[in-house]
N, C-alpha and C. Protein backbone atom coordinates (compact mmCIF):
# COMPACT_ATOMS: atom_id res chain seq x y z
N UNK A 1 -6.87 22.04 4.31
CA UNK A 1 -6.75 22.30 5.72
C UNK A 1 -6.43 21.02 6.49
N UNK A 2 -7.03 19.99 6.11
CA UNK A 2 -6.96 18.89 7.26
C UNK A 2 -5.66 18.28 6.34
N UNK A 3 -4.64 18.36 5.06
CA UNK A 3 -3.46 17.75 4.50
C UNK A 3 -2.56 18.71 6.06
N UNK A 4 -2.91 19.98 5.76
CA UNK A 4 -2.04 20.74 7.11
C UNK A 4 -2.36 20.42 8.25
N UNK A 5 -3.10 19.39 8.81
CA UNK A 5 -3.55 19.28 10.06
C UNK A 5 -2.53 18.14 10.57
N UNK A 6 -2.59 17.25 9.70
CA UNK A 6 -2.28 15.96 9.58
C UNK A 6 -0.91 16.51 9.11
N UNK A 7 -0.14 17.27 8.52
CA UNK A 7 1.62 17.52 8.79
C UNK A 7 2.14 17.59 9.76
N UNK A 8 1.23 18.92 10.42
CA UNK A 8 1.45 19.19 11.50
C UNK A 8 1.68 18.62 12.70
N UNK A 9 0.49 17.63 12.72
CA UNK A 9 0.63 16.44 13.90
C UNK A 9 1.90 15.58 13.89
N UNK A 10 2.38 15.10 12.18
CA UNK A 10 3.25 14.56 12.24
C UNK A 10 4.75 14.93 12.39
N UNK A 11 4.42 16.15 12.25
CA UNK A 11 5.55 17.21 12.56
C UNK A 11 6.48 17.45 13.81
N UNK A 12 4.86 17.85 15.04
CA UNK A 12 5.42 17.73 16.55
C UNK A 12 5.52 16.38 16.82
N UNK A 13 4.69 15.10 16.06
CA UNK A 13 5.40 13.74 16.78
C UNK A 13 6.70 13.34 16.59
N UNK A 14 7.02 13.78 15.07
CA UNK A 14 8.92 13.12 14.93
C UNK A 14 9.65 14.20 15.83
N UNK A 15 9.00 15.43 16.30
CA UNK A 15 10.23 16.19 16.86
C UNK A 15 10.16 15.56 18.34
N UNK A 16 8.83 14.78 19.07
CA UNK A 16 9.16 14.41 20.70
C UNK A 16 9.48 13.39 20.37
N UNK A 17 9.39 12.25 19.57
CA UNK A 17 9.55 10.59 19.61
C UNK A 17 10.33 10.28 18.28
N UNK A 18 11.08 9.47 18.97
CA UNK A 18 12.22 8.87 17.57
C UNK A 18 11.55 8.34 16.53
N UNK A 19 12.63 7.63 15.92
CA UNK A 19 11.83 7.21 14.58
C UNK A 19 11.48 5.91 14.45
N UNK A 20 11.82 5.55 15.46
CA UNK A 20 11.52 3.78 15.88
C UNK A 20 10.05 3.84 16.50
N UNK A 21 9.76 4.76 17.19
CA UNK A 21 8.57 5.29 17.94
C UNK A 21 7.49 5.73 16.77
N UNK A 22 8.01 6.49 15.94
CA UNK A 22 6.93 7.43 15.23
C UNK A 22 6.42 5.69 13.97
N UNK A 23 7.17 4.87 13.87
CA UNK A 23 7.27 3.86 12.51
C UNK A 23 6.40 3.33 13.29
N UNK A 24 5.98 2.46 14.89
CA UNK A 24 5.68 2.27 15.69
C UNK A 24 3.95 2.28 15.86
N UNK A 25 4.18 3.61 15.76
CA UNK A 25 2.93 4.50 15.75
C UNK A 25 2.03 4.44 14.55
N UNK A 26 2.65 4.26 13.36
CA UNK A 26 1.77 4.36 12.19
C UNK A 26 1.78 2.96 12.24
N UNK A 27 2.23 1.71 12.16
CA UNK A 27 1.78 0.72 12.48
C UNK A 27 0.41 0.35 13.35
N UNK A 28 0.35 0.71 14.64
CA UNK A 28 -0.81 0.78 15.45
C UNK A 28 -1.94 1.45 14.21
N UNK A 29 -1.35 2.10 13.89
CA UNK A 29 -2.77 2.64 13.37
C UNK A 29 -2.98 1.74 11.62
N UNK A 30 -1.79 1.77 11.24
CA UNK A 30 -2.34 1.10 10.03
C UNK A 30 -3.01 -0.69 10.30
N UNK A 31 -2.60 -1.29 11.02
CA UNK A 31 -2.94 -2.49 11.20
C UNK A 31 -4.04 -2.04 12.52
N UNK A 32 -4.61 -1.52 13.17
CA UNK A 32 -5.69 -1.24 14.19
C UNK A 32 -6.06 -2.00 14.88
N UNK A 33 -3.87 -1.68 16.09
CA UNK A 33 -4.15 -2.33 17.13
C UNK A 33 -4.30 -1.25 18.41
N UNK A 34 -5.02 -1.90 19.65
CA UNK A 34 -5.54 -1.18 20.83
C UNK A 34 -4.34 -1.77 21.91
N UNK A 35 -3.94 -0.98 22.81
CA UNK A 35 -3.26 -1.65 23.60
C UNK A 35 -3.68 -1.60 25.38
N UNK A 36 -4.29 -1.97 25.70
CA UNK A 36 -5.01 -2.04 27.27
C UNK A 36 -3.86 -1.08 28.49
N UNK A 37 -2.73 -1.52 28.10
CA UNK A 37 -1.90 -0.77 29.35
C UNK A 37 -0.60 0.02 28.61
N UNK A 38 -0.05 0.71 29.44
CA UNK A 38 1.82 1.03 29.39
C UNK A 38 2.51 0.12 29.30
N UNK A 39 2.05 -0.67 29.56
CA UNK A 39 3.54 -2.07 30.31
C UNK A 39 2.91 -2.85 29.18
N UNK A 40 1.32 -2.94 28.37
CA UNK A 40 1.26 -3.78 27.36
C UNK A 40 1.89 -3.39 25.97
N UNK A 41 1.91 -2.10 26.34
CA UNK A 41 2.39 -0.81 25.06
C UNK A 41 4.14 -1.40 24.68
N UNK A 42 4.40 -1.09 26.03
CA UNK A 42 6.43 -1.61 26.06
C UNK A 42 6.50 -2.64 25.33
N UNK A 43 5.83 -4.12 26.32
CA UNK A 43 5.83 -4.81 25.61
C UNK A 43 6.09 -5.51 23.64
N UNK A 44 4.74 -4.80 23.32
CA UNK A 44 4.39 -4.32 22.45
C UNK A 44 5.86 -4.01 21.18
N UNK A 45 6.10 -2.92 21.59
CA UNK A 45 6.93 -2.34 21.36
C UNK A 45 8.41 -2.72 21.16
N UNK A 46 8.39 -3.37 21.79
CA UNK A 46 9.60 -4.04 22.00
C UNK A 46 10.03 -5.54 20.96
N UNK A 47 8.64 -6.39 21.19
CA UNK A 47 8.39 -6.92 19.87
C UNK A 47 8.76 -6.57 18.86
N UNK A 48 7.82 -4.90 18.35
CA UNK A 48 7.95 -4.66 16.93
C UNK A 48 9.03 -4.69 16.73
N UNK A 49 10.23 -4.27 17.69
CA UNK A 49 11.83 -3.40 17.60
C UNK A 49 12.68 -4.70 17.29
N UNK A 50 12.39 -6.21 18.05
CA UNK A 50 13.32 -7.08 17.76
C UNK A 50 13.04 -7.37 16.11
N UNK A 51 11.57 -7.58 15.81
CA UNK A 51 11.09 -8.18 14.56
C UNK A 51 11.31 -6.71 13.28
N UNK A 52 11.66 -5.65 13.53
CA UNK A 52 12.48 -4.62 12.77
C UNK A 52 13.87 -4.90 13.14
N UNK A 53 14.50 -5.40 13.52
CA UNK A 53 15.93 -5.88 13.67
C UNK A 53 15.92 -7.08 12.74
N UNK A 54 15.31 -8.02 12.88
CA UNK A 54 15.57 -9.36 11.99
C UNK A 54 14.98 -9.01 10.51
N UNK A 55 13.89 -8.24 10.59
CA UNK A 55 13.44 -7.97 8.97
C UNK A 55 15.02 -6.94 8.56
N UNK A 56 15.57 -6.31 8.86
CA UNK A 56 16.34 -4.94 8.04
C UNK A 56 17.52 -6.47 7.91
N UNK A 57 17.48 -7.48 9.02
CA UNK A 57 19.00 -8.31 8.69
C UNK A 57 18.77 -9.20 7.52
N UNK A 58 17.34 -9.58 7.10
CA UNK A 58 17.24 -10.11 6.17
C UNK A 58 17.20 -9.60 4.62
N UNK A 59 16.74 -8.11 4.45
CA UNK A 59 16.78 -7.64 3.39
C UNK A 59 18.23 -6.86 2.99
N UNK A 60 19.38 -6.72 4.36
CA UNK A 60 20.71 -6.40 4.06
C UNK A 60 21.30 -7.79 3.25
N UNK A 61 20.80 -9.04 3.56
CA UNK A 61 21.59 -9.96 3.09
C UNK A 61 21.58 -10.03 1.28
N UNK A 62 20.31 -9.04 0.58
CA UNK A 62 20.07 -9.18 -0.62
C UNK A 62 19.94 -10.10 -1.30
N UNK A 63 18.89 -10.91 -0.51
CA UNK A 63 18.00 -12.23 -1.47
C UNK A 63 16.97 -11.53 -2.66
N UNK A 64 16.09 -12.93 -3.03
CA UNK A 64 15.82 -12.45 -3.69
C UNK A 64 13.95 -11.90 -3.59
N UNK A 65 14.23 -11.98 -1.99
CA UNK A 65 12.76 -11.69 -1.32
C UNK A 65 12.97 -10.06 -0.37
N UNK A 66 11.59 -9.95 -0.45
CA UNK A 66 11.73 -8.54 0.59
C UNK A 66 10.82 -8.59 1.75
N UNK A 67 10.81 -8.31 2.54
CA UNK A 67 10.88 -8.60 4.03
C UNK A 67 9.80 -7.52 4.63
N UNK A 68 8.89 -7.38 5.20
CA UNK A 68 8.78 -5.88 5.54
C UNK A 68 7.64 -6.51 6.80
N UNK A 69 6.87 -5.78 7.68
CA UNK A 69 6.14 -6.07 8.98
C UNK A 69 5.16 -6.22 8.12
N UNK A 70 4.16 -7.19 9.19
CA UNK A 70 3.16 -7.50 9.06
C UNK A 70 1.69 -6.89 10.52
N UNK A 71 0.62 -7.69 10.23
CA UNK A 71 -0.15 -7.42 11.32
C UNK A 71 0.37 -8.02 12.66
N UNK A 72 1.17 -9.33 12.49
CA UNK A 72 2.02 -9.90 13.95
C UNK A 72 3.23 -9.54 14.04
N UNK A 73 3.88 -8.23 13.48
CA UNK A 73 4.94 -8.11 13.94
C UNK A 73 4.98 -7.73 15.70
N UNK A 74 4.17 -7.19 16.27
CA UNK A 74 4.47 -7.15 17.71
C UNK A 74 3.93 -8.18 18.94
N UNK A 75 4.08 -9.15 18.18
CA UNK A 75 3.91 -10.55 18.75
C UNK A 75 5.18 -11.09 19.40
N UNK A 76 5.47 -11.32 20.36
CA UNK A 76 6.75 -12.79 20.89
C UNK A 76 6.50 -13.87 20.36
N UNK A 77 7.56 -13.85 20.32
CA UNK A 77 8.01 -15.56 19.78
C UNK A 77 7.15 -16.52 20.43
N UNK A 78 6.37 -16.47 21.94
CA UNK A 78 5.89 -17.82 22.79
C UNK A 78 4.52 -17.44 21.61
N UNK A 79 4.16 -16.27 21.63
CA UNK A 79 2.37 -16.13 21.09
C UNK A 79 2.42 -16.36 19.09
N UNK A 80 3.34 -15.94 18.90
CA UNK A 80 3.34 -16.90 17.51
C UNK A 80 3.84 -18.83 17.47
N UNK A 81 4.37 -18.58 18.76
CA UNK A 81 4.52 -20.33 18.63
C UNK A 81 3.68 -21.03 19.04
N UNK A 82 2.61 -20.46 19.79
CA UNK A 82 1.24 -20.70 20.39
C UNK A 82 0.24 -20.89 19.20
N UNK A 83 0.13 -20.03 18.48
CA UNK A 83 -0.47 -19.60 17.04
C UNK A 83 -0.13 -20.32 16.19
N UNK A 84 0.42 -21.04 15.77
CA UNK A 84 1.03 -21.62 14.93
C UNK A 84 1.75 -23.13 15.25
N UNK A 85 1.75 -23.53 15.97
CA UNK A 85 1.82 -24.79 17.12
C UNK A 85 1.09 -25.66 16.53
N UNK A 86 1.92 -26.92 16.03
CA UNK A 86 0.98 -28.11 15.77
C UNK A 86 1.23 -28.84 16.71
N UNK A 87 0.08 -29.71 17.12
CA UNK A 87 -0.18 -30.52 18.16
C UNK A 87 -0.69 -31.87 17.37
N UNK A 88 0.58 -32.83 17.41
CA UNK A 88 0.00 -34.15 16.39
C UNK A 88 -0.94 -34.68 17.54
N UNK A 89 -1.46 -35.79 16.58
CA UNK A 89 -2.84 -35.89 16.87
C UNK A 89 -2.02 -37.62 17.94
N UNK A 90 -3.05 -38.21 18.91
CA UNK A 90 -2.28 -39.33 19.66
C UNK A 90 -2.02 -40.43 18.79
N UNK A 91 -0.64 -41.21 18.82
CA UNK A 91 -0.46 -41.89 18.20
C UNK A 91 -1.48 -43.59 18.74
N UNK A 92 -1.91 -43.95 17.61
CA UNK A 92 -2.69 -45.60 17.98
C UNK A 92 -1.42 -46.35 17.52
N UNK A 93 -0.54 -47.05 17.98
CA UNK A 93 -0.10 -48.38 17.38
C UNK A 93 -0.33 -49.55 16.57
N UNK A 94 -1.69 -49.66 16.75
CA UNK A 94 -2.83 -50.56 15.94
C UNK A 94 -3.13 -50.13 14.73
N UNK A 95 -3.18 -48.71 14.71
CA UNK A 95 -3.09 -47.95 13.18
C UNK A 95 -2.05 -48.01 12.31
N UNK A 96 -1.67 -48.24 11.03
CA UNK A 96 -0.61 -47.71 10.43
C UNK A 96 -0.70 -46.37 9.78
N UNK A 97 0.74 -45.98 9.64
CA UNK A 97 0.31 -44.82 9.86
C UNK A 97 0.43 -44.20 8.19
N UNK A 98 0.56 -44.93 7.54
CA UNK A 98 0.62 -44.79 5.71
C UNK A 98 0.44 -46.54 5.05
N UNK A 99 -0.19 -46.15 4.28
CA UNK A 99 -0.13 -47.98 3.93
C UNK A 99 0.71 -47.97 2.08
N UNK A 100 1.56 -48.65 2.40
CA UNK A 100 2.37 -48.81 1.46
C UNK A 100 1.33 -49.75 0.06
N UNK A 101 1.42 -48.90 -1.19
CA UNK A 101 1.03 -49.44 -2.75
C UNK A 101 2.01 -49.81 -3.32
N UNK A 102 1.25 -50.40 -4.28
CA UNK A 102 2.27 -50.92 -5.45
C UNK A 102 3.04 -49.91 -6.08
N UNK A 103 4.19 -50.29 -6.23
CA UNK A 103 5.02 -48.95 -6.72
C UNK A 103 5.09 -48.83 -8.26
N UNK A 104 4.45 -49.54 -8.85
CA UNK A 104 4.72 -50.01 -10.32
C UNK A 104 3.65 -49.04 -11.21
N UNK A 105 2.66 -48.90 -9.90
CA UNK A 105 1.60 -47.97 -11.03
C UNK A 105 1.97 -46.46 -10.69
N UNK A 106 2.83 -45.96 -10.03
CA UNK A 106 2.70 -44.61 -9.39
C UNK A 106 3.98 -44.29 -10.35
N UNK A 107 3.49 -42.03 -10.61
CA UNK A 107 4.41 -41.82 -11.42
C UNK A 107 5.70 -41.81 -11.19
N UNK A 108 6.52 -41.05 -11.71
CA UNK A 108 8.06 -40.68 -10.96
C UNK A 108 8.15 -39.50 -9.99
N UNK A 109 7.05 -38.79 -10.80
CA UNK A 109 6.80 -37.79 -10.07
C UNK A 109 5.36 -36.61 -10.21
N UNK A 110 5.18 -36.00 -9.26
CA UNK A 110 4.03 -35.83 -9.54
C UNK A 110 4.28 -33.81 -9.53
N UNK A 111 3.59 -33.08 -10.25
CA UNK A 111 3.36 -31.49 -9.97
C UNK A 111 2.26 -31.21 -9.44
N UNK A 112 2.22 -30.52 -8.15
CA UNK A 112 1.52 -30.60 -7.14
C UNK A 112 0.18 -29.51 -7.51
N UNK A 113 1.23 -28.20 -8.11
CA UNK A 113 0.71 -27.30 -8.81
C UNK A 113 -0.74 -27.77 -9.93
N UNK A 114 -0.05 -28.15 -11.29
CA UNK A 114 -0.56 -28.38 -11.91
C UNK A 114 -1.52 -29.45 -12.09
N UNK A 115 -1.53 -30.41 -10.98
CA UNK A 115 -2.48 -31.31 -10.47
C UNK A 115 -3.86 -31.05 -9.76
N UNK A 116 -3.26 -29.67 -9.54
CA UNK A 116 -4.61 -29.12 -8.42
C UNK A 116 -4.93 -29.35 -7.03
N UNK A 117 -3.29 -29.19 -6.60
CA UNK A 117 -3.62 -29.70 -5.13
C UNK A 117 -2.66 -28.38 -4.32
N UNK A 118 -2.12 -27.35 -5.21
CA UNK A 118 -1.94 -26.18 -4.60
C UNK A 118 -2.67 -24.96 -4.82
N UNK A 119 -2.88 -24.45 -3.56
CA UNK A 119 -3.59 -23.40 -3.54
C UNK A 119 -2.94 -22.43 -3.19
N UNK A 120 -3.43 -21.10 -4.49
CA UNK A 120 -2.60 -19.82 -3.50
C UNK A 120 -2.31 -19.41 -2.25
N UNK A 121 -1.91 -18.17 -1.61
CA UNK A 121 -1.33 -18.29 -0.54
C UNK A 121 -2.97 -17.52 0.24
N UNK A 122 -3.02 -18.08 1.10
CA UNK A 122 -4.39 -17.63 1.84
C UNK A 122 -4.34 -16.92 3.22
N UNK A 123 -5.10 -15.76 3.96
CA UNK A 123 -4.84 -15.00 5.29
C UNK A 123 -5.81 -15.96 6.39
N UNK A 124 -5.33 -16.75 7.19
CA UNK A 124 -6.25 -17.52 7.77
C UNK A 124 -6.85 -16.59 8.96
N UNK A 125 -6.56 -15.60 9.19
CA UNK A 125 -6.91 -14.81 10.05
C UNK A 125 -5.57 -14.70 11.35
């Protein structure tokens, strides 16, 4: 009963709202976001629609990666550059800012991996 409840619903939503709308929609709900207004909703929305434009242009190009939304896809560009924004730290002049070693003991090269200084990929929140 409730597999038919849940068709149904999805049934009359693709017949009032497109499919940009209905993809939209299961997003909000699969990632469980709230949206305070209409005009935050558009917003919103509008986001997801540019960042579904650049994901479909990247997986037409047929690399060898696949592309698909995330929890910030309905973010702008200013609030992920906000988010993600490094702010170097003030420069001292009096400091240097790497101090040069002897080059004679260091390898040619080093694996960053296998050294233990990479870490898988992590969700910082």
């Amino acid at each position: 009963m409730r597999t038919f409840i849940a068709a149904a619903v999805a049934a009359v939503a693709t017949a009032v709202m497109s499919e940009d709308e209905f993809a939209f929609i299961q997003y909000i709900a699969k990632h469980g976001k709230n949206y305070t207004s209409q005009a935050e909703y558009a917003e919103r929305f509008s986001n997801y629609m540019a960042m579904d434009a650049e994901i479909k242009k990247f997986n037409v190009v047929g690399s060898t990666s696949r592309h698909a939304h995330n929890k910030f896809s309905d973010r702008s560009r200013a609030e992920m550059k906000a988010m993600n924004g490094y702010i170097p730290a003030p420069k001292d002049s009096a400091t240097p800012v790497h101090q040069v070693t002897s080059q004679s003991n260091q390898p040619a090269s080093v694996n960053w991996v296998t050294a233990g200084f990479v870490l898988g990929i992590q969700d910082q929140g």
